[in-house]
PDB file of N, CA and C in Angstrom:
ATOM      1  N   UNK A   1     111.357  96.839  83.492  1.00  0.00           N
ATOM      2  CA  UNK A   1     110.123  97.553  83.200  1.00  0.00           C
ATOM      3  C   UNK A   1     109.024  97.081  84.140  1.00  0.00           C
ATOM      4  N   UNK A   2     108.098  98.308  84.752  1.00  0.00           N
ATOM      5  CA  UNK A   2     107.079  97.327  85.550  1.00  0.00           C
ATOM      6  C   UNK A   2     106.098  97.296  84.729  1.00  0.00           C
ATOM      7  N   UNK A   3     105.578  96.321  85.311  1.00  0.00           N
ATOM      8  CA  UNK A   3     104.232  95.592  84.471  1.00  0.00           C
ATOM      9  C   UNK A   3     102.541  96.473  85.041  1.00  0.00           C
ATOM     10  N   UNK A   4     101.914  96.763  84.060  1.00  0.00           N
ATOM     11  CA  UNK A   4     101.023  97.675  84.410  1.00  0.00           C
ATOM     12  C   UNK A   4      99.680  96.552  85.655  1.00  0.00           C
ATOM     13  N   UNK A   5      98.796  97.372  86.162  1.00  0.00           N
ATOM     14  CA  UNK A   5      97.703  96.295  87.201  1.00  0.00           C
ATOM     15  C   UNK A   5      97.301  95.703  86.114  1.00  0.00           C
ATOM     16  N   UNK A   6      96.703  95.811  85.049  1.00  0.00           N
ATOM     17  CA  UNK A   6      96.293  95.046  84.181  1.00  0.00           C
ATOM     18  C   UNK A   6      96.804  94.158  83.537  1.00  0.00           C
ATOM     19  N   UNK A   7      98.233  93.794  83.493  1.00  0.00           N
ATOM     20  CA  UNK A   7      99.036  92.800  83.195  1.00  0.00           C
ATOM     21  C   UNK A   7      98.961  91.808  84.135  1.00  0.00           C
ATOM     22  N   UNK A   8      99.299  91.974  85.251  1.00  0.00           N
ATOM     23  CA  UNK A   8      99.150  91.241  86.506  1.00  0.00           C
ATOM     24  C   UNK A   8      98.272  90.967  86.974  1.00  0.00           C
ATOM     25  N   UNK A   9      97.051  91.269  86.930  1.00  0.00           N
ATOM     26  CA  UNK A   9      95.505  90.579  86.856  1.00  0.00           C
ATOM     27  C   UNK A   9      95.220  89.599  85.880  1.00  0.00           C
ATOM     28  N   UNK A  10      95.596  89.824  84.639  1.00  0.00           N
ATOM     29  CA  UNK A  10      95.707  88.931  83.666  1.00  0.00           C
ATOM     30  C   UNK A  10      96.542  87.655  83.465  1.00  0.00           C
ATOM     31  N   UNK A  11      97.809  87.784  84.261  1.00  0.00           N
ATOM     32  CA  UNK A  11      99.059  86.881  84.598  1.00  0.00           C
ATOM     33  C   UNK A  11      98.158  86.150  85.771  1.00  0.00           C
ATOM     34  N   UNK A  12      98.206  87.091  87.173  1.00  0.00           N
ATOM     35  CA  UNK A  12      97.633  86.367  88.165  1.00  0.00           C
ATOM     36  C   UNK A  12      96.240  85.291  88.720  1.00  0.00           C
ATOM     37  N   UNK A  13      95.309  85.923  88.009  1.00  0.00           N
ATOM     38  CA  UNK A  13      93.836  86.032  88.308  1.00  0.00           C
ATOM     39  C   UNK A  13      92.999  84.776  87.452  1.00  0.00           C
ATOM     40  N   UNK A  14      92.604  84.293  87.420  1.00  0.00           N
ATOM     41  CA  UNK A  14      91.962  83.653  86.361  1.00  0.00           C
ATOM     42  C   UNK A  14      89.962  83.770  86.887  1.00  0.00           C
ATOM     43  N   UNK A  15      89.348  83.233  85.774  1.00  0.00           N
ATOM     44  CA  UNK A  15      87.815  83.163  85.981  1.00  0.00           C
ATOM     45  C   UNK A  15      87.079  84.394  86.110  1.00  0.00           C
ATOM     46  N   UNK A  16      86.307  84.108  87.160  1.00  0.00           N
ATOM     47  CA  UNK A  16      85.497  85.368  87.193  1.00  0.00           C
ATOM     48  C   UNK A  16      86.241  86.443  88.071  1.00  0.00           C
ATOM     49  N   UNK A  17      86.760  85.933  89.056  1.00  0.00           N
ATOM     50  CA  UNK A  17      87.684  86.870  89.688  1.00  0.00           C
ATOM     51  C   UNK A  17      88.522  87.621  88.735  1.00  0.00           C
ATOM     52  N   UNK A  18      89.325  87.626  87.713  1.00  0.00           N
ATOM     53  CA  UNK A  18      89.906  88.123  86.685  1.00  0.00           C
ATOM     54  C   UNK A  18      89.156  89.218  86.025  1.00  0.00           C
ATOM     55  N   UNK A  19      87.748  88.635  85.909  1.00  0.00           N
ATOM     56  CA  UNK A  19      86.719  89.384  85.065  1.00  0.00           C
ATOM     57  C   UNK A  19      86.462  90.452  86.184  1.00  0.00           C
ATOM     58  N   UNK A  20      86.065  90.314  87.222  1.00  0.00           N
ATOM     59  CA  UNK A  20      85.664  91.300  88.245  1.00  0.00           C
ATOM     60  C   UNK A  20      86.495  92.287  88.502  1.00  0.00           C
ATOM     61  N   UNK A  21      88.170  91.924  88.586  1.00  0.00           N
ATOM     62  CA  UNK A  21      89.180  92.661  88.429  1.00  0.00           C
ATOM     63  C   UNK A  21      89.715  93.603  87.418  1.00  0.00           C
ATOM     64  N   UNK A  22      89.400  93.229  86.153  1.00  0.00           N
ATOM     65  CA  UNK A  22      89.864  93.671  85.255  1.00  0.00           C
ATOM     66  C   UNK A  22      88.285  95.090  84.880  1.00  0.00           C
ATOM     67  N   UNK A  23      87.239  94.750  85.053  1.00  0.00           N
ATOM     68  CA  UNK A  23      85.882  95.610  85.312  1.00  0.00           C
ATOM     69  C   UNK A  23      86.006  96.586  86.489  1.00  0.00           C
ATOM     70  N   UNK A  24      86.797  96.674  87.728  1.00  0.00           N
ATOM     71  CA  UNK A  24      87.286  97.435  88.769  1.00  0.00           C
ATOM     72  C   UNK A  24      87.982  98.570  87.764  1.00  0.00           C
ATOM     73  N   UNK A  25      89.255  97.568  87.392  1.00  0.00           N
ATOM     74  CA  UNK A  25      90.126  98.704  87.025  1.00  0.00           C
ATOM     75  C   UNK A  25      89.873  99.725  86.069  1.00  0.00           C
ATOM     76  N   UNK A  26      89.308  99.145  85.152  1.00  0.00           N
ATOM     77  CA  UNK A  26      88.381  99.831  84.101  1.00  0.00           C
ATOM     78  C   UNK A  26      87.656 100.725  84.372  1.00  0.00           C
ATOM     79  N   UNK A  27      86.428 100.730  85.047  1.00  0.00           N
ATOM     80  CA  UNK A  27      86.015 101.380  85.966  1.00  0.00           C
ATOM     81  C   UNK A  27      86.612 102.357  86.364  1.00  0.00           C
ATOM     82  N   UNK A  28      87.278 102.458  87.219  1.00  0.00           N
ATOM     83  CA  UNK A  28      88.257 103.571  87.955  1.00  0.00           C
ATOM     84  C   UNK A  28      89.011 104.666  86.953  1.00  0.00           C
ATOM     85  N   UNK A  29      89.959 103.725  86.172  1.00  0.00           N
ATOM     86  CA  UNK A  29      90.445 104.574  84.965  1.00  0.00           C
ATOM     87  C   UNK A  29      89.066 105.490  84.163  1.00  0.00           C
ATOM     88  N   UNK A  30      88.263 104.939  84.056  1.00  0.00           N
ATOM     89  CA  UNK A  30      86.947 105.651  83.074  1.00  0.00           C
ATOM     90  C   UNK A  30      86.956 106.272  83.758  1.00  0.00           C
ATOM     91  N   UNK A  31      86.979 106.661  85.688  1.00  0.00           N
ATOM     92  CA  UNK A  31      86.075 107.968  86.192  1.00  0.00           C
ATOM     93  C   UNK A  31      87.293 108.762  86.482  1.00  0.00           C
ATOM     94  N   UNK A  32      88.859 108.517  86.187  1.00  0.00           N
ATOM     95  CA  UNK A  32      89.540 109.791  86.301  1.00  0.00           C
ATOM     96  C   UNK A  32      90.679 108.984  87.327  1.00  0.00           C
ATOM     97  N   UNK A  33      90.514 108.356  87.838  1.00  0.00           N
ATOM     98  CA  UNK A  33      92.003 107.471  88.817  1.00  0.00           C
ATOM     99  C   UNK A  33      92.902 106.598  88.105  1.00  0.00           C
ATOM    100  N   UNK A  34      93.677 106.946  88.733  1.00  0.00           N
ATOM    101  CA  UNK A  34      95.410 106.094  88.050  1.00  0.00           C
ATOM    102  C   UNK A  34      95.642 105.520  89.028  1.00  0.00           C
ATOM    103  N   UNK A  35      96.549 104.313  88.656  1.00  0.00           N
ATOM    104  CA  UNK A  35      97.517 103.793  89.948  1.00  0.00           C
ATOM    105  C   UNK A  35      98.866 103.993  89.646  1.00  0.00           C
ATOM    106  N   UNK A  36      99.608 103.960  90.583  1.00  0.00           N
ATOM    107  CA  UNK A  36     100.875 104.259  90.889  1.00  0.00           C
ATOM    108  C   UNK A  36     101.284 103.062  91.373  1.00  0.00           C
ATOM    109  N   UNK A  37     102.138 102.058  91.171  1.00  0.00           N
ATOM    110  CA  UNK A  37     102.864 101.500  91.757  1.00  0.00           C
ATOM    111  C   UNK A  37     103.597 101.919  93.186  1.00  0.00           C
ATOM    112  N   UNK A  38     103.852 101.051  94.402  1.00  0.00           N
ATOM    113  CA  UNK A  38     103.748 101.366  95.606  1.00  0.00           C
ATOM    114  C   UNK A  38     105.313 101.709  95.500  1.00  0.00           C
ATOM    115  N   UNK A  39     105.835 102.470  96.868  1.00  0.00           N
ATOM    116  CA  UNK A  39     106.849 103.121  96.752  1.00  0.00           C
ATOM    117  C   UNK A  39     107.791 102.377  97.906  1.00  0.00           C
ATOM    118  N   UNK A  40     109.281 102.968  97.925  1.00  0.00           N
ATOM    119  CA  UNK A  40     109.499 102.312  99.586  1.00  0.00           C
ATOM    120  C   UNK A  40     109.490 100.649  99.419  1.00  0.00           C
ATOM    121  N   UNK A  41     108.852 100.429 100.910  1.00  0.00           N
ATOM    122  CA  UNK A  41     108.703  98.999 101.322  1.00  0.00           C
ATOM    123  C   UNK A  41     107.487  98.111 100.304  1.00  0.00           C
ATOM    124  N   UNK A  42     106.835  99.080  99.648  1.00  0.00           N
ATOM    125  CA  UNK A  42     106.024  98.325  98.933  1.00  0.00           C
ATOM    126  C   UNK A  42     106.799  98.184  97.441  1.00  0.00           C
ATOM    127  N   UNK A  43     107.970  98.863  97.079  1.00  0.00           N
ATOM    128  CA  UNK A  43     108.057  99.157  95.988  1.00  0.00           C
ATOM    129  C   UNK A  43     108.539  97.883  94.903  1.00  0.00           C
ATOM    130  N   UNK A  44     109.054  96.628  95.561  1.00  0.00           N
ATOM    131  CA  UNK A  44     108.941  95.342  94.964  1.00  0.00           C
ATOM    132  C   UNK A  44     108.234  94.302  95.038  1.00  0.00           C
ATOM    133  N   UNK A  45     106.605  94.787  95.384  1.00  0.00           N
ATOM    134  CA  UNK A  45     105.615  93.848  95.243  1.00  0.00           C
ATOM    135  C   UNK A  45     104.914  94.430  94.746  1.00  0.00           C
ATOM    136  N   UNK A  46     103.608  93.735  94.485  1.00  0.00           N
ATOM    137  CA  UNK A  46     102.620  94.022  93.659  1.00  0.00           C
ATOM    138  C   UNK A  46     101.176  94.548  94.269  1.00  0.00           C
ATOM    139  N   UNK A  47     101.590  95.939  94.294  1.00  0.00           N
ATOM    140  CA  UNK A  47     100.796  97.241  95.449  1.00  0.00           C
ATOM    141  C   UNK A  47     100.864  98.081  94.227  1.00  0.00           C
ATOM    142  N   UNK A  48      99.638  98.490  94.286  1.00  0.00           N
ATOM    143  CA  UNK A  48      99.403  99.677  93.457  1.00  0.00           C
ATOM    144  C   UNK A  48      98.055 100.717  94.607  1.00  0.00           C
ATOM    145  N   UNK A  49      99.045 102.100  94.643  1.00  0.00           N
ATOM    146  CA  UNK A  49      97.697 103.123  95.222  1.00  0.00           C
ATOM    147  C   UNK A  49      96.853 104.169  93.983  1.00  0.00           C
ATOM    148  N   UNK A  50      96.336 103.912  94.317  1.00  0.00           N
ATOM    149  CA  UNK A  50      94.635 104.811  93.458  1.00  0.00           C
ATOM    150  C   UNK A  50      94.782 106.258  93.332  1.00  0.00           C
ATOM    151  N   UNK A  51      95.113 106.679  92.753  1.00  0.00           N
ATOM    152  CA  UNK A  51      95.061 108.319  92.709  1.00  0.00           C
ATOM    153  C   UNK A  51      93.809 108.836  91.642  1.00  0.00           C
ATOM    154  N   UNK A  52      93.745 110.464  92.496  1.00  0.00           N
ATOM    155  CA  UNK A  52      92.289 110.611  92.044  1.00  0.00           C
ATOM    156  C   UNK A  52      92.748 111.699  92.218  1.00  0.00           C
TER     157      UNK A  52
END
C-alpha cells in the first residue's frame, strides 16, 4: 500500500519544518490539487506531482 504525502511528512519531518509541510499540503488540497505519486523512474521513491 502506498503511504499518502501526509504520512511521510509526519514519518519524515519533524519541528517546524513538519508544521510548514503539513500547512503546504493542506493548503493545496483546500484550493482543489491532489498529488499523485510519481510514475516510472520516480515510482519507488518518495515524489509526489501536484495536479490541478
Amino acid at each position: 500500500m502506498e503511504k499518502s504525502i501526509e504520512e511521510v511528512v509526519g514519518e519524515l519531518l519533524h519541528g517546524d519544518i513538519q508544521q510548514i509541510a503539513k500547512e503546504l499540503v493542506a493548503y493545496l488540497r483546500t484550493n482543489g490539487m491532489d498529488f499523485e505519486p510519481g510514475k516510472g523512474y520516480w515510482e519507488d521513491q518518495l515524489y509526489w506531482m501536484v495536479k490541478y
